[in-house]
N, C-alpha and C. Protein backbone atom coordinates (compact mmCIF):
# COMPACT_ATOMS: atom_id res chain seq x y z
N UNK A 1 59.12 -46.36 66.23
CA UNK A 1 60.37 -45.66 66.49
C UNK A 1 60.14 -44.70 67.64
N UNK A 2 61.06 -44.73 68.58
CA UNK A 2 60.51 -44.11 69.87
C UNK A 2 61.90 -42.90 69.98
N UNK A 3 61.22 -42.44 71.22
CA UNK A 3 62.44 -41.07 71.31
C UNK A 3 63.62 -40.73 70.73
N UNK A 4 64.52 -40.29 70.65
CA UNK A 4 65.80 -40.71 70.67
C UNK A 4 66.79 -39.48 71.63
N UNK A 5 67.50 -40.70 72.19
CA UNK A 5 68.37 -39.69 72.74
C UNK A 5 69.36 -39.35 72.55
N UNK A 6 69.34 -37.73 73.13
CA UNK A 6 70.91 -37.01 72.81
C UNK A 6 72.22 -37.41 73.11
N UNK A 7 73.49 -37.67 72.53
CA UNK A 7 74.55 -38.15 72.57
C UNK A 7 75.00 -37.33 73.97
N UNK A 8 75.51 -38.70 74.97
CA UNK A 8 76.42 -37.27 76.21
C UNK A 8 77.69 -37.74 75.89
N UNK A 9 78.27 -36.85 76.92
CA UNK A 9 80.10 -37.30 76.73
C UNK A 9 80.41 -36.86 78.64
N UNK A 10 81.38 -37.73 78.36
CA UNK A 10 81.33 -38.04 79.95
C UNK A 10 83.29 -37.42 80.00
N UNK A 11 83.03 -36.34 80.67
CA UNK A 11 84.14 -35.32 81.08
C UNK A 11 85.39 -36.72 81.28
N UNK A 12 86.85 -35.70 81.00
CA UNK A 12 87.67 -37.32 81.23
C UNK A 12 89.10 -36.47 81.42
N UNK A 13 90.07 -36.67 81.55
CA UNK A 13 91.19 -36.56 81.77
C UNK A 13 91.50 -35.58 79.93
N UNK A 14 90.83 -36.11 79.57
CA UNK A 14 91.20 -35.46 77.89
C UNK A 14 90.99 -34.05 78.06
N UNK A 15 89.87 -33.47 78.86
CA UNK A 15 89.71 -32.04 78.79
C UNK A 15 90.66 -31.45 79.64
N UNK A 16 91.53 -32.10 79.87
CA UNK A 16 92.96 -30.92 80.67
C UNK A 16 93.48 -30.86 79.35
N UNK A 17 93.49 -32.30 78.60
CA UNK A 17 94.20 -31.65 77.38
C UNK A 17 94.20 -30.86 76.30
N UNK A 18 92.64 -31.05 75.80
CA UNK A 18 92.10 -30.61 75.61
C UNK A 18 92.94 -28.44 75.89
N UNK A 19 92.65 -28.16 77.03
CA UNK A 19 92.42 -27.13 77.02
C UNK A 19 93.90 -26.57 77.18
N UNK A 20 94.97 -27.55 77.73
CA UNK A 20 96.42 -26.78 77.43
C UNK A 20 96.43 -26.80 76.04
N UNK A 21 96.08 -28.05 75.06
CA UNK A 21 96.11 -27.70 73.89
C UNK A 21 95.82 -26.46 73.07
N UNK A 22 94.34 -26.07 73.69
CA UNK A 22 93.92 -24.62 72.87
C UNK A 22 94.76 -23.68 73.70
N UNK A 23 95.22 -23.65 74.80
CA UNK A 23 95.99 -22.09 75.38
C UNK A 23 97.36 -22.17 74.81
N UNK A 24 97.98 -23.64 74.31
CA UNK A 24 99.13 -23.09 73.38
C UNK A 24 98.93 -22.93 71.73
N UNK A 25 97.64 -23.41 71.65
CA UNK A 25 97.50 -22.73 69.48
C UNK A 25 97.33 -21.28 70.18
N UNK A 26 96.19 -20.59 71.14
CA UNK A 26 96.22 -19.21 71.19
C UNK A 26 97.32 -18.75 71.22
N UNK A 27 98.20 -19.29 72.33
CA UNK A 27 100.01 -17.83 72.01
C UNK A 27 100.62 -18.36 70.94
N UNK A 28 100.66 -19.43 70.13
CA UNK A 28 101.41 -19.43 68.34
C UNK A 28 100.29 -18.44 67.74
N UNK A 29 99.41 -18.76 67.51
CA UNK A 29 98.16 -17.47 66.80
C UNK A 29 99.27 -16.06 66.95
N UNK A 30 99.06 -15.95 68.48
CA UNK A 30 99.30 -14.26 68.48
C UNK A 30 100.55 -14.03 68.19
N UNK A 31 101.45 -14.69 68.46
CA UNK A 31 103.00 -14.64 68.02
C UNK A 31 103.19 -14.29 66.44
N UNK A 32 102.12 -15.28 65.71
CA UNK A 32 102.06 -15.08 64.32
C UNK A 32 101.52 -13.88 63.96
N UNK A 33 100.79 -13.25 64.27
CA UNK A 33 99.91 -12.32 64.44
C UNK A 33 100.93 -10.83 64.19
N UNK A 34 101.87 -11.08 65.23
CA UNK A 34 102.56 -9.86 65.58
C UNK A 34 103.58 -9.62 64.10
N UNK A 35 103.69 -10.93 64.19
CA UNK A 35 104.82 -11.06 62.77
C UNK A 35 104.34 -10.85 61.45
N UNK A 36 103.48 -11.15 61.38
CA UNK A 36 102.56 -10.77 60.10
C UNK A 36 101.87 -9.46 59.68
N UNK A 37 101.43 -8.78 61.01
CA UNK A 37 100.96 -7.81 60.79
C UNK A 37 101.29 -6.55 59.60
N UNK A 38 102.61 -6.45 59.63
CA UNK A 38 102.71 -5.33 58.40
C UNK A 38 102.71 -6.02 57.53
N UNK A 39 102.73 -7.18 56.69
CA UNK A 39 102.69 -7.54 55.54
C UNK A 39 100.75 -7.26 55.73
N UNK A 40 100.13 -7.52 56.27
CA UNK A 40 98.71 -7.44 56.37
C UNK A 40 98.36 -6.22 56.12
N UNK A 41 98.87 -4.86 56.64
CA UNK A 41 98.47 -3.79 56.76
C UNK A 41 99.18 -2.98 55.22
N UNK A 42 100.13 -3.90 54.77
CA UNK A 42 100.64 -3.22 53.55
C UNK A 42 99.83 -4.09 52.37
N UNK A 43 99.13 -4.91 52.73
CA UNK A 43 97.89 -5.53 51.77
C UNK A 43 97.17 -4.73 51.24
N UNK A 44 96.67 -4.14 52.58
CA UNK A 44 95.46 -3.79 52.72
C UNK A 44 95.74 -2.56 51.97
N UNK A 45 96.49 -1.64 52.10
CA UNK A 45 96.81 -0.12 51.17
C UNK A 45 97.38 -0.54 50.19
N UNK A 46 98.11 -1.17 49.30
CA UNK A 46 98.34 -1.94 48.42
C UNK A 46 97.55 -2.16 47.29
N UNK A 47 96.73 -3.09 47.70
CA UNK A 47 95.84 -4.04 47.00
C UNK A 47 94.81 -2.50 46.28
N UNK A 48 93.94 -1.48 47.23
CA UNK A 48 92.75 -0.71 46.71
C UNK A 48 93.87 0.40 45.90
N UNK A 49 94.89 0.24 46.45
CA UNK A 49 95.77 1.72 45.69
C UNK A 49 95.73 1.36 44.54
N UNK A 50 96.59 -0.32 43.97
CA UNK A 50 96.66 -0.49 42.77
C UNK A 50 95.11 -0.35 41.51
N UNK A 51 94.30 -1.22 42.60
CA UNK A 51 92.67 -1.57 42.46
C UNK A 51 91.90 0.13 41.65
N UNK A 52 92.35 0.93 42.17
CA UNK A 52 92.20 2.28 42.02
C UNK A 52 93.21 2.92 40.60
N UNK A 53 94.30 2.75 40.97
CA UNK A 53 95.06 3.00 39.85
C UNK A 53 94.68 2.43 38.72
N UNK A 54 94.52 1.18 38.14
CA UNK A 54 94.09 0.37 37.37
C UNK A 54 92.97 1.39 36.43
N UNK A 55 92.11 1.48 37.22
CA UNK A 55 90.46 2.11 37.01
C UNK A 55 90.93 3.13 36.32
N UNK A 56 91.61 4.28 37.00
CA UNK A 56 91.96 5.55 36.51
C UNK A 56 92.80 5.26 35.22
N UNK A 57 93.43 4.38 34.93
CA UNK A 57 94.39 4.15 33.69
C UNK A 57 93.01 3.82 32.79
N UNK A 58 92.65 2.63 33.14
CA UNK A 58 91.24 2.70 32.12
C UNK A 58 90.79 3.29 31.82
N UNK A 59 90.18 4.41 32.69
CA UNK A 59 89.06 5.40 32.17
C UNK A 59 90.14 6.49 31.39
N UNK A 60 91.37 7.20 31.81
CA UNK A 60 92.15 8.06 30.97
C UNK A 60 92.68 7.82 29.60
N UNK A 61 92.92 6.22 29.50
CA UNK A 61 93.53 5.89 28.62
C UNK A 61 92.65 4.51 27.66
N UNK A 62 91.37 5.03 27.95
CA UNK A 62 90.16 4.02 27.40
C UNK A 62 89.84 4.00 25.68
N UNK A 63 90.23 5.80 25.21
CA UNK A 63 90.46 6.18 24.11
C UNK A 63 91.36 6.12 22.91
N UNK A 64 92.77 4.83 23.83
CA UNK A 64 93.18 4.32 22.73
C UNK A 64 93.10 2.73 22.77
N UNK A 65 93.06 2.55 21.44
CA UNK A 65 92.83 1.14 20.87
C UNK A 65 93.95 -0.10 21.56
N UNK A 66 95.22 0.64 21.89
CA UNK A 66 96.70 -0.49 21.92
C UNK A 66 96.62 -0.52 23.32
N UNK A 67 96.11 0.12 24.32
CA UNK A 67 95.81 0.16 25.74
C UNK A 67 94.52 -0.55 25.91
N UNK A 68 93.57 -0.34 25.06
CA UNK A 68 92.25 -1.33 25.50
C UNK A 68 92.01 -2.45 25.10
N UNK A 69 93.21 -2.98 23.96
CA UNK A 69 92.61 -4.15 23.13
C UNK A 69 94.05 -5.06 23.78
N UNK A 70 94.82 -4.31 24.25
CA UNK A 70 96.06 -4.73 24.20
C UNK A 70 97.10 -5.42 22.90
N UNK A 71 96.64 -4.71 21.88
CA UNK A 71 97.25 -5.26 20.57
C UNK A 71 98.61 -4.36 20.28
């Protein structure tokens, strides 16, 4: 079994397409981006506020049975 060689690729008319292809997913990306953003940023304070709240209900209210067992 002797060398082996590395696969080439021989440049072609595809890499124009190739590359208008990726410069129009980049401006849908950022378009989406812009639109999304406050649902993202209201995640993000959201999610640790509740994450936090949760904890503090636990630990205050750990001392009764119908809050910890949920019965």
């Amino acid at each position: 079994m002797g060398p082996q060689r590395k696969p080439t690729f021989r440049k072609t008319s595809d890499e124009v397409l190739f590359t208008t292809l990726k410069k129009r997913v980049f401006a849908r990306v950022q378009e989406l981006e812009a639109q999304r953003r406050p649902l993202i940023i209201g995640k993000a304070i959201l999610f640790p506020v509740l994450y936090v709240g949760a904890y503090m209900l636990a630990i205050t209210l750990g001392q009764s049975l119908v809050v910890l067992f949920g019965a």
